[in-house]
N, C-alpha and C. Protein backbone atom coordinates (compact mmCIF):
# COMPACT_ATOMS: atom_id res chain seq x y z
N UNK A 1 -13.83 -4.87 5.97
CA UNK A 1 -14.79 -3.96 6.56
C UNK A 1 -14.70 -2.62 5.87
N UNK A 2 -15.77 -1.47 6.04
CA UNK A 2 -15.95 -0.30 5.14
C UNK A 2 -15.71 0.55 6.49
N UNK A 3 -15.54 1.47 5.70
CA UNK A 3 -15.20 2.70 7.04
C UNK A 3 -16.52 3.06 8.01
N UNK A 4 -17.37 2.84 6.56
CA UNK A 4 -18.98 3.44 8.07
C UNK A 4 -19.37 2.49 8.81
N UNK A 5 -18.67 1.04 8.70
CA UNK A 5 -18.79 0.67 9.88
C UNK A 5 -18.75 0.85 11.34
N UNK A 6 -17.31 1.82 11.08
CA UNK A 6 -16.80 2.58 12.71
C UNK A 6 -18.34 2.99 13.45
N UNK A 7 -19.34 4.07 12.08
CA UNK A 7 -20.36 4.30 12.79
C UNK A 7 -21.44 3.37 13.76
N UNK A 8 -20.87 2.60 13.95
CA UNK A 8 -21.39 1.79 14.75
C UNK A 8 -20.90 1.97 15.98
N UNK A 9 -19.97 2.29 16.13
CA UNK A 9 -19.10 2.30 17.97
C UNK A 9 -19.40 3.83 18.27
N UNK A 10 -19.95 3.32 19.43
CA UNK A 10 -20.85 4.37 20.39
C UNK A 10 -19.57 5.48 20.90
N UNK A 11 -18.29 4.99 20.78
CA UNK A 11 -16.94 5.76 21.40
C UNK A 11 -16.22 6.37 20.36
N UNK A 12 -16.75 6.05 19.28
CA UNK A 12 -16.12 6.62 17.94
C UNK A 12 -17.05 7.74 16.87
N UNK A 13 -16.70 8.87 17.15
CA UNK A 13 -17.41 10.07 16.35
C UNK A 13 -16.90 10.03 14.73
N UNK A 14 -17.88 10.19 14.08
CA UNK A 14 -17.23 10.97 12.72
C UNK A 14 -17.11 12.24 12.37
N UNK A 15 -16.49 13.05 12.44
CA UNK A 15 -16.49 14.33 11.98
C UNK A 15 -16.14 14.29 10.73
N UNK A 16 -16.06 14.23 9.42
CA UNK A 16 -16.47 14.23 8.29
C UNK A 16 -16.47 12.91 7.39
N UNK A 17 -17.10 12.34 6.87
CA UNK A 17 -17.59 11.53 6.26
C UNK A 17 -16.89 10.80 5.29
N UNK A 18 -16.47 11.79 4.36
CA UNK A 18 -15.82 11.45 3.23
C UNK A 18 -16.01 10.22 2.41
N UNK A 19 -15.51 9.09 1.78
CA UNK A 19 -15.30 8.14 1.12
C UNK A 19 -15.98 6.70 2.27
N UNK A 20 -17.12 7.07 2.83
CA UNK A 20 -17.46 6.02 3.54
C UNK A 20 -17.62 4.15 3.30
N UNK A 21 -17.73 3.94 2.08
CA UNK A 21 -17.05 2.79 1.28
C UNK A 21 -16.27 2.09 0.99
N UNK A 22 -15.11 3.09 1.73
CA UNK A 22 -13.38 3.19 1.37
C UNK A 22 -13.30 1.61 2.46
N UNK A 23 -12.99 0.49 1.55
CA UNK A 23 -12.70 -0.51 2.24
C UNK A 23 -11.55 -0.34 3.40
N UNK A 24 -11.39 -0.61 4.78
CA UNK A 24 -10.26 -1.23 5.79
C UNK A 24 -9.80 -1.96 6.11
N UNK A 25 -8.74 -2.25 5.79
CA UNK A 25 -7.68 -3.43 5.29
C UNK A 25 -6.86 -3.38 6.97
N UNK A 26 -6.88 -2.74 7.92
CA UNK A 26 -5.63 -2.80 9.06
C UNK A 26 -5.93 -1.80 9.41
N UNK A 27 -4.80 -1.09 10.34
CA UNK A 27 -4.68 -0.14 11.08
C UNK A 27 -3.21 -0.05 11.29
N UNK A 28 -3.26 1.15 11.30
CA UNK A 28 -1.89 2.10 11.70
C UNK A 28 -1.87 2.94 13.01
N UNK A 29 -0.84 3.25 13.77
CA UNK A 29 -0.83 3.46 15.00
C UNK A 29 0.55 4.50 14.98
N UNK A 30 0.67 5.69 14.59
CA UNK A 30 1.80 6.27 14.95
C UNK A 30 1.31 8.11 14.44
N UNK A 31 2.48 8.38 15.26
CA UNK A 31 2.06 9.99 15.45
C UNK A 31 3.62 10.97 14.74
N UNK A 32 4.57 10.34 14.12
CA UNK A 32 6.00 10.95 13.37
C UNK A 32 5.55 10.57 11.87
N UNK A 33 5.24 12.02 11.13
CA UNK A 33 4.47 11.45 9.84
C UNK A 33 6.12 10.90 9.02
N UNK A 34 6.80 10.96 9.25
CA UNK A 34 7.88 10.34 8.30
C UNK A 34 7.66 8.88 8.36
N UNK A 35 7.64 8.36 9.67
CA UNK A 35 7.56 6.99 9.67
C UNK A 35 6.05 6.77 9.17
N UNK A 36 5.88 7.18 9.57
CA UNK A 36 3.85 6.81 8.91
C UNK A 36 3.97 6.96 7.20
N UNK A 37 4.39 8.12 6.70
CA UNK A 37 4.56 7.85 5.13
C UNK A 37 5.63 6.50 4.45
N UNK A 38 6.69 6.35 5.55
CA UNK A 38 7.27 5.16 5.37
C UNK A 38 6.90 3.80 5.68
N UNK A 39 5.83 3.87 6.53
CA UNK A 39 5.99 2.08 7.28
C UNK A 39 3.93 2.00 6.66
N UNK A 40 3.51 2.99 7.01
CA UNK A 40 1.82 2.68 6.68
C UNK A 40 1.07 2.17 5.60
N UNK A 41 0.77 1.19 5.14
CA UNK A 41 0.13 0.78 4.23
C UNK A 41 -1.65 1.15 3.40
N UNK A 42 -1.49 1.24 2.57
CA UNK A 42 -2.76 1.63 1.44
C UNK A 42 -3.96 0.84 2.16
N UNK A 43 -5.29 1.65 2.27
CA UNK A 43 -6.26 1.12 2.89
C UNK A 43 -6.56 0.72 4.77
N UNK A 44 -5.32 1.16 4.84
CA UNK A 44 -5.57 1.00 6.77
C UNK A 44 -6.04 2.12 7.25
N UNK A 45 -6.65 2.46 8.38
CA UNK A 45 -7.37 3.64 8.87
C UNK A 45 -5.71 3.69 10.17
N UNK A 46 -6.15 5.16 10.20
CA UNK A 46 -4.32 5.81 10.54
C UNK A 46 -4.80 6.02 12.14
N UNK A 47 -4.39 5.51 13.33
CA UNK A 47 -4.58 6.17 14.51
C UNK A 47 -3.97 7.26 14.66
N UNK A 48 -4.02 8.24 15.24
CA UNK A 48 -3.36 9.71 15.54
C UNK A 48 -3.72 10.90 16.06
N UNK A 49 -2.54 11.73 17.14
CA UNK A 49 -2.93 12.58 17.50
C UNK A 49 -2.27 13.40 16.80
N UNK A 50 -2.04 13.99 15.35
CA UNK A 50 -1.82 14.71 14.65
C UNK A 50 -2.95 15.21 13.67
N UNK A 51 -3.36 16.39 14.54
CA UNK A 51 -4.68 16.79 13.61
C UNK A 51 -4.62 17.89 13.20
N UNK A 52 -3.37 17.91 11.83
CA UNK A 52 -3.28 19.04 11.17
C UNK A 52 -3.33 19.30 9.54
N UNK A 53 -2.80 19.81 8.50
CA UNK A 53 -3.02 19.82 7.65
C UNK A 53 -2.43 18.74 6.76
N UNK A 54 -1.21 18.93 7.69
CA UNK A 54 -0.24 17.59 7.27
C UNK A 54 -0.42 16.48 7.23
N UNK A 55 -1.31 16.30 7.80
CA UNK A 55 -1.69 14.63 8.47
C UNK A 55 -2.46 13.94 7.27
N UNK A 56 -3.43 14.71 6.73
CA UNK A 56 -4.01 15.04 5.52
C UNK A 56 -3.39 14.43 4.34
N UNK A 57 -2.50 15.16 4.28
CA UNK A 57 -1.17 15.00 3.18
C UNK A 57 0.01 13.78 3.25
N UNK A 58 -0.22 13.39 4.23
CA UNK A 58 0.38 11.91 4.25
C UNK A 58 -0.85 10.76 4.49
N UNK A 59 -1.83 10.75 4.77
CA UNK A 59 -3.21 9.95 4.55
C UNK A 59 -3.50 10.06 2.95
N UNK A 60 -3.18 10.81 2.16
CA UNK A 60 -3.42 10.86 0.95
C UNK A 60 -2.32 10.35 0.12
N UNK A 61 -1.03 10.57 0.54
CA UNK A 61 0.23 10.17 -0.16
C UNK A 61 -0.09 8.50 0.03
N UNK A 62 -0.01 8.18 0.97
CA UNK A 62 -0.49 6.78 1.33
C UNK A 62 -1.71 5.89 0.77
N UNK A 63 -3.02 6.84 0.75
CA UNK A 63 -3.81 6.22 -0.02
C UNK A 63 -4.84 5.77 1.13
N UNK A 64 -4.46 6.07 2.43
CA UNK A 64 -4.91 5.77 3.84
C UNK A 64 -6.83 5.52 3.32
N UNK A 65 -7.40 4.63 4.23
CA UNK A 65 -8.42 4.59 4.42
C UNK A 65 -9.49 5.54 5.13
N UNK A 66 -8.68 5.80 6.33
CA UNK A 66 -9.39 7.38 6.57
C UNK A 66 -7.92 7.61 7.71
N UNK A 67 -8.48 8.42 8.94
CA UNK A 67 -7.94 8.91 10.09
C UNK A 67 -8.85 8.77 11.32
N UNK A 68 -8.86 8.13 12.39
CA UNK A 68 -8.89 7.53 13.87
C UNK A 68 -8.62 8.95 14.86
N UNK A 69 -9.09 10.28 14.86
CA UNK A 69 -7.88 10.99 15.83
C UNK A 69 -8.21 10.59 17.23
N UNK A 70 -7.23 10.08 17.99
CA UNK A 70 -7.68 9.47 19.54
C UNK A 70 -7.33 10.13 20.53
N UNK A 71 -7.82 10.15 21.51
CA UNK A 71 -6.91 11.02 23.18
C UNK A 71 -7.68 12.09 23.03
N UNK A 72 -9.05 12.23 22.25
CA UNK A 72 -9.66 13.16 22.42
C UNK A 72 -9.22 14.44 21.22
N UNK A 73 -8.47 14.52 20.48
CA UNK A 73 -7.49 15.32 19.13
C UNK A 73 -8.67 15.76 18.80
N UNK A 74 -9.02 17.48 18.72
CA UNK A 74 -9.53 18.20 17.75
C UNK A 74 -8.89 18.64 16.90
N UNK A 75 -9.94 18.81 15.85
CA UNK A 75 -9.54 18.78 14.34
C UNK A 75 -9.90 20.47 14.21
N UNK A 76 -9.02 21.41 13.65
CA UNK A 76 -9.12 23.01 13.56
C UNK A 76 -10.23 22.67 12.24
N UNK A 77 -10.97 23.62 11.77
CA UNK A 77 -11.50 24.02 10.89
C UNK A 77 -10.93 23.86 9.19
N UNK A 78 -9.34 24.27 9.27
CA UNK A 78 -8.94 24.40 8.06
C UNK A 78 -8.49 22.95 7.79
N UNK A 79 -8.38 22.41 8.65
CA UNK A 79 -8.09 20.60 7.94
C UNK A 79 -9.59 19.99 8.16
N UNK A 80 -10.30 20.11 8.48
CA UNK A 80 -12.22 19.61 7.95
C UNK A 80 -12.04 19.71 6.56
N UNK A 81 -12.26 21.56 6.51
CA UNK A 81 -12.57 22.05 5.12
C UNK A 81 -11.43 21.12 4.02
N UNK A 82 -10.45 21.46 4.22
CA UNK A 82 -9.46 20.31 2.98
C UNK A 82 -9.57 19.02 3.52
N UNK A 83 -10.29 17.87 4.39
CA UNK A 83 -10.54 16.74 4.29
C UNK A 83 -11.69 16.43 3.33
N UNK A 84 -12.53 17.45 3.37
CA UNK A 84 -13.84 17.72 2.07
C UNK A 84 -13.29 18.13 0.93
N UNK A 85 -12.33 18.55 0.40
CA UNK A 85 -11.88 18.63 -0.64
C UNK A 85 -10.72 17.49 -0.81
N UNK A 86 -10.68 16.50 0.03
CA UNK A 86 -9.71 15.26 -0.42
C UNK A 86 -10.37 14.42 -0.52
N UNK A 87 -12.00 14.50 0.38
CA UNK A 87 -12.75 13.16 0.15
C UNK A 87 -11.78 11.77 1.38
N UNK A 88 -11.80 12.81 2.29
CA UNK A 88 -10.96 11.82 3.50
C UNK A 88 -11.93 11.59 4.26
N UNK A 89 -12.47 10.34 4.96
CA UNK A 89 -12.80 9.97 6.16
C UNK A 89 -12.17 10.47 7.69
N UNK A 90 -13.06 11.26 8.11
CA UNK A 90 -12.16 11.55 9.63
C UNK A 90 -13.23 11.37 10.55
N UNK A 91 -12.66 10.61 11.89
CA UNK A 91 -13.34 10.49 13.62
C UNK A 91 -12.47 10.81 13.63
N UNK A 92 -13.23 10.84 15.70
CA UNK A 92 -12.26 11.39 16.67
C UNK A 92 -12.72 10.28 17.83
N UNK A 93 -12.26 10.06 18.80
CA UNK A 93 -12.64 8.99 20.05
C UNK A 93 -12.03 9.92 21.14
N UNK A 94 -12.37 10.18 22.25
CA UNK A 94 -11.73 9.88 23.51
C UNK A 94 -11.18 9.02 24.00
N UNK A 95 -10.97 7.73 23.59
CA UNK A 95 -10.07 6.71 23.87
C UNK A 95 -8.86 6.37 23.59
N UNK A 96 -7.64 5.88 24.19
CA UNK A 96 -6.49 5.70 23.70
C UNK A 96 -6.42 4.80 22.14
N UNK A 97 -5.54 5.22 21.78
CA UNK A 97 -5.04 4.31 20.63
C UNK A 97 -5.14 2.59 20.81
N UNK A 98 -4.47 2.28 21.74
CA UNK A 98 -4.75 0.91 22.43
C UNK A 98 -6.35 -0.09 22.57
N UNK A 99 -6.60 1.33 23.70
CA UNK A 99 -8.24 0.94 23.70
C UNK A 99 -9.00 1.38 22.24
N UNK A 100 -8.88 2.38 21.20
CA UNK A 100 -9.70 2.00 20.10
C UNK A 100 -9.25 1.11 19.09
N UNK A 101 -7.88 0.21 19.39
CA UNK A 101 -7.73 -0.55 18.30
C UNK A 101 -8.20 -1.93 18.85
N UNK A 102 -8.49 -2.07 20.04
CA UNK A 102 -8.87 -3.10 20.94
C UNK A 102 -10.99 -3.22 20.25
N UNK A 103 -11.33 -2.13 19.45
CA UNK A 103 -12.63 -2.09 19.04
C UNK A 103 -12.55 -2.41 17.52
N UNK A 104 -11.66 -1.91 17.16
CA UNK A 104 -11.25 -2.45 15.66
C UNK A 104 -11.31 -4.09 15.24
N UNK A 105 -10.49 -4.43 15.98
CA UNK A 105 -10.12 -5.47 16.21
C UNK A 105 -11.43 -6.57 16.35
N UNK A 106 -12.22 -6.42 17.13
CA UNK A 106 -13.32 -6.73 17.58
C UNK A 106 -14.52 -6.63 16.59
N UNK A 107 -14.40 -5.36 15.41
CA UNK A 107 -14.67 -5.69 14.51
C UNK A 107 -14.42 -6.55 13.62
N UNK A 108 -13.36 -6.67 13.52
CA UNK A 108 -12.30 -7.91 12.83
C UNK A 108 -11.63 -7.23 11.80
N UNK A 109 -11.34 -5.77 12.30
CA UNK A 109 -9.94 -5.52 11.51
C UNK A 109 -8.70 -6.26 11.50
């Protein structure tokens, strides 16, 4: 599946666009970027309530497919602006991690 698929789920926003093509291979589910740069694999879209600059910077070290932010996670201004200069895919959902991977899934992630 491609990332602009997400645009299809009525519970899932995009706030910037980025690499909408960017094939999705899985999903990742964690919020301690050490373990996420350690355990997350190339091409999965990252669940998380870490919506900072950093988050960024390990979605890119990784090679991540985009970022999921869930529980409702706003995104400040200065990580938009450098997700447009990384060419990152970012939503946001009001739904738990659980319940939006329960839509993933259903896509047939």
């Amino acid at each position: 599946m491609l990332i602009k698929d997400l645009n299809q789920l009525e519970d899932i926003k995009m706030i910037h666009a980025g690499d909408q093509d960017k094939k999705i291979e899985g999903a990742y589910i964690g919020d301690l970027l050490s373990i996420v740069m350690s355990k997350a694999e190339e091409n999965q879209l990252w669940l998380t309530v870490q919506a900072h600059l950093n988050a960024l910077a390990v979605a890119t070290l990784v090679d991540m497919a985009g970022i999921l932010f869930v529980e409702g996670t706003q995104v400040d201004d200065a990580t938009l602006k450098r997700a447009e200069e990384l060419n990152i895919p970012l939503y946001t959902t009001n739904l738990s991690a659980y319940e939006a991977v329960k839509k993933l899934i259903a896509l047939g992630i």
